[in-house]
N, C-alpha and C. Protein backbone atom coordinates (compact mmCIF):
# COMPACT_ATOMS: atom_id res chain seq x y z
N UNK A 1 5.98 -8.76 -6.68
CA UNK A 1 5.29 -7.83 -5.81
C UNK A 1 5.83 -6.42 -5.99
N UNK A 2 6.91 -6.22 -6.36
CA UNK A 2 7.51 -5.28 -6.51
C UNK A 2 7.15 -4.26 -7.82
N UNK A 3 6.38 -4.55 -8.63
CA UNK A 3 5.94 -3.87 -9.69
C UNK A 3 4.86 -3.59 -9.10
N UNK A 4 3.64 -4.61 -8.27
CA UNK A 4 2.49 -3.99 -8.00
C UNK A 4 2.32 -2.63 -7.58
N UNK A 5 2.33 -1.43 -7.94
CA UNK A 5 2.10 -0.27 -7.29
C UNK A 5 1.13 -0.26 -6.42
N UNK A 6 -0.35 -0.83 -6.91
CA UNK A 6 -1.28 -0.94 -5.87
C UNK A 6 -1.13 -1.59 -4.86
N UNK A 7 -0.55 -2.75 -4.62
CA UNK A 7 -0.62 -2.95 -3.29
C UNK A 7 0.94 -2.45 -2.76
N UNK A 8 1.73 -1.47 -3.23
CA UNK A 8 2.34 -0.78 -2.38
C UNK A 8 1.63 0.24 -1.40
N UNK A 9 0.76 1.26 -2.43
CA UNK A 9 -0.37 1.91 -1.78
C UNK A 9 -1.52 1.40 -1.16
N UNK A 10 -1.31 0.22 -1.02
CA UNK A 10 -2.28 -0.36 0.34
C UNK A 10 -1.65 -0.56 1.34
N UNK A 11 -0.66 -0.92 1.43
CA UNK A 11 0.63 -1.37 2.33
C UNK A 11 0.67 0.33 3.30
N UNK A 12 1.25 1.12 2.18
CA UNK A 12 1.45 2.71 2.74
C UNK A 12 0.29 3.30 2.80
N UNK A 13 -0.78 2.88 2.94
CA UNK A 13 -2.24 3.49 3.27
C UNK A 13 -2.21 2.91 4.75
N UNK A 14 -1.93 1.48 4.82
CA UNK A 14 -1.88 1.00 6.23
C UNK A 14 -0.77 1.66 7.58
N UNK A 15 0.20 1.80 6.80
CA UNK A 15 1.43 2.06 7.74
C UNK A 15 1.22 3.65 7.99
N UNK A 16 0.91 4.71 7.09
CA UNK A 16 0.63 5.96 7.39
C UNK A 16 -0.62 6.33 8.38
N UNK A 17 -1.22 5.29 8.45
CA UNK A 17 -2.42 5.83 9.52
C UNK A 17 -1.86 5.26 10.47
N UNK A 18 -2.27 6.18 11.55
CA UNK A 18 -2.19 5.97 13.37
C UNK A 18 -1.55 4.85 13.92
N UNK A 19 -3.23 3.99 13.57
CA UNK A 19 -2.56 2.54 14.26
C UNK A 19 -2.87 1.48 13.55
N UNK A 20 -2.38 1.77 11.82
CA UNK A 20 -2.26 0.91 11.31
C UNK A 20 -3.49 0.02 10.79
N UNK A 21 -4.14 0.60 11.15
CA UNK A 21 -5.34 -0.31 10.47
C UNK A 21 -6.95 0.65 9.94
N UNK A 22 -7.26 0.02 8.93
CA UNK A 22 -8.21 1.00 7.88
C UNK A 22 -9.44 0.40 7.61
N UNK A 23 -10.60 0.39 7.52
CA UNK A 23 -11.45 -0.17 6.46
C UNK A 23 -11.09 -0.50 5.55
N UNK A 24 -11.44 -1.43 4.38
CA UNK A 24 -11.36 -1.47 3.15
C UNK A 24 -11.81 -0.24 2.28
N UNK A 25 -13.05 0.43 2.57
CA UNK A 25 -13.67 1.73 2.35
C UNK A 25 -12.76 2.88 2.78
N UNK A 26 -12.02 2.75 3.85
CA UNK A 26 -10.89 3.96 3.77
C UNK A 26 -9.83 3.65 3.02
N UNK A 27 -9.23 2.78 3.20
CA UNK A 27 -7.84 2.24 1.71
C UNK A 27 -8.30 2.91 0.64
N UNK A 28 -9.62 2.41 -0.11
CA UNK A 28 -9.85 2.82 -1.26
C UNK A 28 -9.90 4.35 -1.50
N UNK A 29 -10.45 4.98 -0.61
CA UNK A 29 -10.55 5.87 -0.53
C UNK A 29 -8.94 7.11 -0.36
N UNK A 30 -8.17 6.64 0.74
CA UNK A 30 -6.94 6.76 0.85
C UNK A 30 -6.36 6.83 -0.38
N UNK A 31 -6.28 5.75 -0.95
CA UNK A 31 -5.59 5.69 -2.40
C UNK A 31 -6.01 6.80 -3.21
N UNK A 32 -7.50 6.39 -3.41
CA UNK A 32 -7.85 7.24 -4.89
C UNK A 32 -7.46 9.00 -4.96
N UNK A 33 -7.48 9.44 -2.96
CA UNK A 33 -7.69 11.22 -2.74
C UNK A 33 -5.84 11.26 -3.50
N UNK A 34 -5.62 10.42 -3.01
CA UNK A 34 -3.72 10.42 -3.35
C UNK A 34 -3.41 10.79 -5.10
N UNK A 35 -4.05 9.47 -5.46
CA UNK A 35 -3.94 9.46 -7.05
C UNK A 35 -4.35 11.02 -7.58
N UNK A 36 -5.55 11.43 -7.23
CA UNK A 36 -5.81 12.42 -7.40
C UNK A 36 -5.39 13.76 -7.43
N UNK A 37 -5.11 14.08 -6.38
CA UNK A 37 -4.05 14.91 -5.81
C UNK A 37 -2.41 14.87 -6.57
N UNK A 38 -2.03 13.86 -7.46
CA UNK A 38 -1.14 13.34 -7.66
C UNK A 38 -1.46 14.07 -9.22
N UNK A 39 -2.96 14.70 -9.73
CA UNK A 39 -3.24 14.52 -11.37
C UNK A 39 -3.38 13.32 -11.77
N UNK A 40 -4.00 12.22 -11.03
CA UNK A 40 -4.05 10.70 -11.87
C UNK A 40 -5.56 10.79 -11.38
N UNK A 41 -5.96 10.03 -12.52
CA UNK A 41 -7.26 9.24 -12.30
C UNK A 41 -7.61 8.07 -10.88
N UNK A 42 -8.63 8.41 -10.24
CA UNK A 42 -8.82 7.39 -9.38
C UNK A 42 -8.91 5.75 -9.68
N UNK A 43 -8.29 4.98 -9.08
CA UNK A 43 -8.79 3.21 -9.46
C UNK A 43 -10.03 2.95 -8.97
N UNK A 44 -10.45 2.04 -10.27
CA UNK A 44 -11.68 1.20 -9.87
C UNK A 44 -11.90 0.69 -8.60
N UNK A 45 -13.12 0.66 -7.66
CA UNK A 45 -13.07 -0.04 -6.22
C UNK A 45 -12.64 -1.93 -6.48
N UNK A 46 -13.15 -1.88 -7.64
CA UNK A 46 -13.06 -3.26 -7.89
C UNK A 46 -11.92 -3.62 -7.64
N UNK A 47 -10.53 -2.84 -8.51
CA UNK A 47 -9.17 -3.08 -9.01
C UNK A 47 -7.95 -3.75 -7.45
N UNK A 48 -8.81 -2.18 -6.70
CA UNK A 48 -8.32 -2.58 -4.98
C UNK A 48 -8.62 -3.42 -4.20
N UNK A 49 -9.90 -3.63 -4.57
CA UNK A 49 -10.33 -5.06 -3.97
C UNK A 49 -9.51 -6.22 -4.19
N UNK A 50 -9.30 -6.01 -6.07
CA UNK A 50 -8.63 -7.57 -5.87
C UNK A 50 -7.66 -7.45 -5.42
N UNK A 51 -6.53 -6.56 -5.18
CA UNK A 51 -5.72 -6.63 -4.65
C UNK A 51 -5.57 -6.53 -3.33
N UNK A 52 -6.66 -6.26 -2.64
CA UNK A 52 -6.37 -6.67 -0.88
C UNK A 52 -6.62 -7.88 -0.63
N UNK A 53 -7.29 -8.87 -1.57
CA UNK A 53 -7.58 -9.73 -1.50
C UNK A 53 -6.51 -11.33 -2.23
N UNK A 54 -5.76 -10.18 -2.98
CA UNK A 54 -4.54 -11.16 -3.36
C UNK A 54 -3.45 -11.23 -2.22
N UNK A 55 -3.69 -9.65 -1.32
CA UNK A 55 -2.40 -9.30 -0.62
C UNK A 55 -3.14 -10.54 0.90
N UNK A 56 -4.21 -10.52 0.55
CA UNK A 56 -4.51 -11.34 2.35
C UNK A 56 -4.62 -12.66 1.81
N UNK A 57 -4.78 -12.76 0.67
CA UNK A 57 -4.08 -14.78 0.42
C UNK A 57 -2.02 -14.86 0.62
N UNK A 58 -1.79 -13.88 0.23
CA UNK A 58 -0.82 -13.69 0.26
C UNK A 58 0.16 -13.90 2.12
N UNK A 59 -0.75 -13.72 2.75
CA UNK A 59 -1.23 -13.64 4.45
C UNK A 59 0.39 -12.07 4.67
N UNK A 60 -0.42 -11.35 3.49
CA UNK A 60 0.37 -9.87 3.51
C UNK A 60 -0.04 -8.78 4.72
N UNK A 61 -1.42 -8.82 4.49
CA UNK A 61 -2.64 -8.09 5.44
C UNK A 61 -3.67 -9.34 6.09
N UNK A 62 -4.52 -8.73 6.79
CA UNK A 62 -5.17 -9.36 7.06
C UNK A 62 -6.60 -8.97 7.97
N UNK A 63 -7.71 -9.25 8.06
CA UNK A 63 -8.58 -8.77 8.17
C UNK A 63 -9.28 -8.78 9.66
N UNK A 64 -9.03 -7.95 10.38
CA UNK A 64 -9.52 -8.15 11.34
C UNK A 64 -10.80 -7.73 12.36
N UNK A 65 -11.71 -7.89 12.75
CA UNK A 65 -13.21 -6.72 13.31
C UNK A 65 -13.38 -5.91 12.43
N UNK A 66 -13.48 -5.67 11.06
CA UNK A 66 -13.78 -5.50 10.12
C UNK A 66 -12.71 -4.09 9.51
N UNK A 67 -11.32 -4.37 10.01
CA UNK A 67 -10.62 -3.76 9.35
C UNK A 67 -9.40 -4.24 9.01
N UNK A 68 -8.67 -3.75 8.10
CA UNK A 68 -7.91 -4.16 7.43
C UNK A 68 -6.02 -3.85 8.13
N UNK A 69 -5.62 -4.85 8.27
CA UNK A 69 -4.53 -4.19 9.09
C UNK A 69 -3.06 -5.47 8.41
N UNK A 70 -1.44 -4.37 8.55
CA UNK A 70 -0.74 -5.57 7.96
C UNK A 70 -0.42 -6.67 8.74
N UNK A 71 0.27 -7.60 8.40
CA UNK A 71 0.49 -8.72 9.33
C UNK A 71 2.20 -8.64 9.66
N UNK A 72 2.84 -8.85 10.57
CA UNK A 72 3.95 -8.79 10.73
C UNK A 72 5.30 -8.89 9.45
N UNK A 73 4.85 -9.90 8.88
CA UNK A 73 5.30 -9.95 7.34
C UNK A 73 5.16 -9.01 6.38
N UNK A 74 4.23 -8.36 6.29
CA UNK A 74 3.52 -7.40 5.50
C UNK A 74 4.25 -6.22 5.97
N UNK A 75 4.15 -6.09 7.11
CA UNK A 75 4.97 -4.58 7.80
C UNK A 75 6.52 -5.16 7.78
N UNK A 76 7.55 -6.03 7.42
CA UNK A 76 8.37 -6.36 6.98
C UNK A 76 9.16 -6.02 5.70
N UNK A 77 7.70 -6.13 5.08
CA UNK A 77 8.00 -6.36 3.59
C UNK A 77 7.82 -4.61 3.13
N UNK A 78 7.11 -3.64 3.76
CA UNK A 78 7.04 -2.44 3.31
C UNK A 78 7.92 -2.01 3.81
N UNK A 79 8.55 -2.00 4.82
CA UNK A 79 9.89 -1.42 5.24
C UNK A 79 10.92 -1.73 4.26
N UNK A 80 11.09 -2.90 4.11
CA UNK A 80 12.07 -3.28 2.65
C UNK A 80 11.77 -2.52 1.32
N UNK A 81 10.41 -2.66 1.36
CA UNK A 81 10.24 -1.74 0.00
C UNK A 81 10.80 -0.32 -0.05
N UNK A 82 10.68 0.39 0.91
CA UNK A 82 10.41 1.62 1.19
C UNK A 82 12.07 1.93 1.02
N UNK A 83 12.77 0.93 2.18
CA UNK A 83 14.23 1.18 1.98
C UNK A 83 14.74 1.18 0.44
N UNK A 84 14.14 0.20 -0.17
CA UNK A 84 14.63 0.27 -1.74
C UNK A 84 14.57 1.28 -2.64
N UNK A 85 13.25 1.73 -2.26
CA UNK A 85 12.91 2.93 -2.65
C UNK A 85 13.58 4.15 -2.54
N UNK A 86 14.21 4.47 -1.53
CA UNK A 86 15.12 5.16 -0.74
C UNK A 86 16.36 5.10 -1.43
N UNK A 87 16.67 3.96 -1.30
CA UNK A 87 18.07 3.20 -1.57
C UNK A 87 17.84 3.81 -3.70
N UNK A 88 17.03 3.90 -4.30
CA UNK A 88 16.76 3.49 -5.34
C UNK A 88 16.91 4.92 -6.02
N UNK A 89 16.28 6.23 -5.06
CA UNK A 89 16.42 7.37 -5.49
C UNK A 89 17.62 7.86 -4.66
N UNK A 90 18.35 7.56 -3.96
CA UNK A 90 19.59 8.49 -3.66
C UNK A 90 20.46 8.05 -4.97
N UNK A 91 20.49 6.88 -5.58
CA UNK A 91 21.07 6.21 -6.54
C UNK A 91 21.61 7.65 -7.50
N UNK A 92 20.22 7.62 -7.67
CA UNK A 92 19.53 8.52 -8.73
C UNK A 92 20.04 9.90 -8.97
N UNK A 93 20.02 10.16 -7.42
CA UNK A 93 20.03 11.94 -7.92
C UNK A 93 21.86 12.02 -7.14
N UNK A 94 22.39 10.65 -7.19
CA UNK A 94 23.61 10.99 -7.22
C UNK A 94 24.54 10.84 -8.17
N UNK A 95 23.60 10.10 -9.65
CA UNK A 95 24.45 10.23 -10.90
C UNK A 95 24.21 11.54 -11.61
N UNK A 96 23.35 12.34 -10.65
CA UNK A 96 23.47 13.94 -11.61
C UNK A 96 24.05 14.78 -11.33
């Protein structure tokens, strides 16, 4: 899971809004203004799909009144990421 970039940016599409929960049509959307903004090409709608859909077999997210929100696990698991992440660049800019 940890290589997936995309479903990191579904994870942090979820946790950066309000109260946590998005359309599938805003995720995608979320993502792609990012990528963009970033100088990257937008992802296929398809590409995100499968991956919200790997992340909610996964019972990562999960789908609720027709939006997409994480599941206790899921908001677990991005906090860990995030710390690593953290943890991963102080690493970094303290061997320079």
């Amino acid at each position: 899971f940890d290589h997936s970039i995309t479903s990191k940016r579904i994870l942090r599409a979820l946790d950066t809004h309000e109260d946590k929960k998005l359309s599938t049509t805003d995720v995608i959307e979320t993502i792609n203004v990012a990528l963009v903004k970033k100088g990257s090409k937008p992802l296929p709608e398809y590409v995100i799909k499968s991956v919200i859909m790997n992340l909610m077999g996964a019972s990562i997210i999960t789908l609720q009144d027709g939006d997409l929100r994480p599941t206790p696990c899921g908001i677990k698991l991005f906090k860990m990421l995030e710390q690593r992440r953290a943890e991963m660049v102080s690493a970094s800019s303290d061997k320079k």
